[in-house]
Protein backbone atom coordinates (compact mmCIF):
# COMPACT_ATOMS: atom_id res chain seq x y z
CA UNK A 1 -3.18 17.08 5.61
CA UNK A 2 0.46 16.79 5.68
CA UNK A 3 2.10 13.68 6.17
CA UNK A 4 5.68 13.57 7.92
CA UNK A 5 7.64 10.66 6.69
CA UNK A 6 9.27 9.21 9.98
CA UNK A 7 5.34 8.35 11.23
CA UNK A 8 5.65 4.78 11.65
CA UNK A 9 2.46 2.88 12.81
CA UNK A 10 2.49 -0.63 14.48
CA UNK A 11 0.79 -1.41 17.60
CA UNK A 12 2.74 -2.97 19.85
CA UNK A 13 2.13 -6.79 20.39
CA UNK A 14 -0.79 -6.40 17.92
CA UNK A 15 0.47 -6.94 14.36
CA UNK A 16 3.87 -7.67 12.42
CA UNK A 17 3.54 -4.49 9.96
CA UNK A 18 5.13 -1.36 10.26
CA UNK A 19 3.86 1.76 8.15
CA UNK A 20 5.49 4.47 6.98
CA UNK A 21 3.98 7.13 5.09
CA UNK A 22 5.61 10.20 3.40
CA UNK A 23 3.77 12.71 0.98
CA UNK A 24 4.98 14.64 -1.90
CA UNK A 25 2.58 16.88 -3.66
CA UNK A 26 -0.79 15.33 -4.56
CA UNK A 27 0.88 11.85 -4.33
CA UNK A 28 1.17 9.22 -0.68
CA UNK A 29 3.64 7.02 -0.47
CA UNK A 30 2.71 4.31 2.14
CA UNK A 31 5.87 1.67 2.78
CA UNK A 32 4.90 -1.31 4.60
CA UNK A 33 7.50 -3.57 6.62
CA UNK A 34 6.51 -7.15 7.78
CA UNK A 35 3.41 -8.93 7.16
CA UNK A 36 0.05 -7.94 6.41
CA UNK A 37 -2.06 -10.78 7.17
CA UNK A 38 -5.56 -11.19 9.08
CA UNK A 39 -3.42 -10.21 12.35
CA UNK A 40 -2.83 -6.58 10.32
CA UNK A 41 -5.50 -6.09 8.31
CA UNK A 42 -7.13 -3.63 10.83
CA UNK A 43 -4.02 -1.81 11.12
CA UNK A 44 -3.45 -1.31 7.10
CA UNK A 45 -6.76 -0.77 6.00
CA UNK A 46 -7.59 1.91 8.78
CA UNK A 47 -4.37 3.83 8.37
CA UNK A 48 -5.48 3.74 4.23
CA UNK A 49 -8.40 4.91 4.64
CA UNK A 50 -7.65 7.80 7.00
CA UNK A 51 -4.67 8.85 4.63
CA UNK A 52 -7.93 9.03 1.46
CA UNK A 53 -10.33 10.98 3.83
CA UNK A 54 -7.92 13.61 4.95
CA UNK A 55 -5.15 13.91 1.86
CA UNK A 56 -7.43 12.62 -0.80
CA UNK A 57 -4.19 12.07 -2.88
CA UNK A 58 -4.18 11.98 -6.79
CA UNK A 59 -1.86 8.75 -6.64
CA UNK A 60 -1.44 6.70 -3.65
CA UNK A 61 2.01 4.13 -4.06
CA UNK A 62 1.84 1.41 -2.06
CA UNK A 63 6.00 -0.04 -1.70
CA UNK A 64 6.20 -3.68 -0.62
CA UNK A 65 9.62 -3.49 -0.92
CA UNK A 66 9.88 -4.32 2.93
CA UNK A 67 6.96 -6.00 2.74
CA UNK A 68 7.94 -10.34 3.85
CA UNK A 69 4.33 -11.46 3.47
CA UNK A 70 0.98 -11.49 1.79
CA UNK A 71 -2.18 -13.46 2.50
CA UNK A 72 -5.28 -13.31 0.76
CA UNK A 73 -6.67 -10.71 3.54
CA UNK A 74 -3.78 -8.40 2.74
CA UNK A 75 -4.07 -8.76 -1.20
CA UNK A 76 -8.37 -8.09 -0.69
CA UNK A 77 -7.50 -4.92 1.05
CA UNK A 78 -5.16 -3.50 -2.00
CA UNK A 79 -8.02 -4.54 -4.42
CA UNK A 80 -10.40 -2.82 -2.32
CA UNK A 81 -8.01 0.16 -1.91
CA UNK A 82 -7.37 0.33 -5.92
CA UNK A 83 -11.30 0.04 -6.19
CA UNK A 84 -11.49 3.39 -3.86
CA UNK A 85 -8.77 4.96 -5.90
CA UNK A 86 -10.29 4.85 -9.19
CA UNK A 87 -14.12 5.51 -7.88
CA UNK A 88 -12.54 9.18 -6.77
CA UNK A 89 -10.50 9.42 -9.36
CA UNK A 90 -6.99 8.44 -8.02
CA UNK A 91 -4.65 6.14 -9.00
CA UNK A 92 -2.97 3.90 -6.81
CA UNK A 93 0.87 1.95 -7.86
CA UNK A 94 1.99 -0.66 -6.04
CA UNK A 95 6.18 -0.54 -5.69
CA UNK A 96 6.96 -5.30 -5.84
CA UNK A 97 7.95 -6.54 -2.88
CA UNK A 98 9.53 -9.81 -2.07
CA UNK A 99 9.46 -13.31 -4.29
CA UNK A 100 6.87 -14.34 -1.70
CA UNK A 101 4.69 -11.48 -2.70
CA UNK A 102 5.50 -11.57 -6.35
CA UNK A 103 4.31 -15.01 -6.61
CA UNK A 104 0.74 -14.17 -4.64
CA UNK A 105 0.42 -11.53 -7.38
CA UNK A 106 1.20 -14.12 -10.11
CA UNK A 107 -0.60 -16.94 -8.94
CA UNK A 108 -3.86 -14.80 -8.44
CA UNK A 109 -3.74 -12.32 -11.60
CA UNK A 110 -3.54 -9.03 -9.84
CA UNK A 111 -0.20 -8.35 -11.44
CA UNK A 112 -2.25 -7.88 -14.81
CA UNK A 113 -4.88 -5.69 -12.90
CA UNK A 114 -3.15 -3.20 -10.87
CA UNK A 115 -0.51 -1.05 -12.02
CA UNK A 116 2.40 -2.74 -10.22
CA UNK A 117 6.36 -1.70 -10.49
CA UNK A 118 9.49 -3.02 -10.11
CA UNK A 119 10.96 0.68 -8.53
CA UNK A 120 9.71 3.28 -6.45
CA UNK A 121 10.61 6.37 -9.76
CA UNK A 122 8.64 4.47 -12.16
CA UNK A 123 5.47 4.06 -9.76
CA UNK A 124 5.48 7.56 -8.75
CA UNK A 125 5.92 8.75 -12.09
CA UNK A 126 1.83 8.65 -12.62
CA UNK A 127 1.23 11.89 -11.33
């Protein structure tokens, strides 16, 4: 599968995210803009799952750079998403996004789980 970096995916008057996804080599880069929230979920974790099936990528980055908010729907679906990852032998990075989004990953513990970044070179250095 190859992925073209100016798809952007958000359905119109049905969610606040915006994903972009570009691919280099064996690794996904998926940049999200807005919220992902119960309104988004469906959005996110479809688009994820499609990009595993068909590019089965080594390391998938997640960048939250853009990223304005986090709920506890949103952070399930990453933990579900790293889950996939290692079970086929991936890797997935996550690229921090906002204070907001920081502080979710503090206050829950998931900063200590996942393999989280502060810039997009250092998370797709795990190749």
């Amino acid at each position: 599968m190859q992925i073209h970096p100016e798809r952007l995916l958000s359905p119109a008057g049905m969610s606040n995210l915006a994903v972009e996804l570009s691919q280099h080599d064996d690794s996904v880069r998926v940049a999200l803009t807005g919220e992902l929230d119960l309104s988004s979920a469906l959005t996110f974790e479809e688009e994820l799952r499609r990009i595993e099936e068909e590019a089965h990528p080594s390391l998938l980055v997640l960048d939250l750079r853009s990223l304005k908010f986090l709920d506890s729907t949103g952070l399930r679906l990453i933990l579900a998403a790293h889950a996939r990852a290692m079970k086929r032998g991936g890797r997935l990075t996550i690229v921090q996004g906002s204070d907001a989004v920081r502080r979710i990953f503090r206050l829950t513990g998931v900063i200590e789980r996942l393999n989280v970044f502060d810039d997009l070179q250092a998370a797709e250095a795990l190749v």
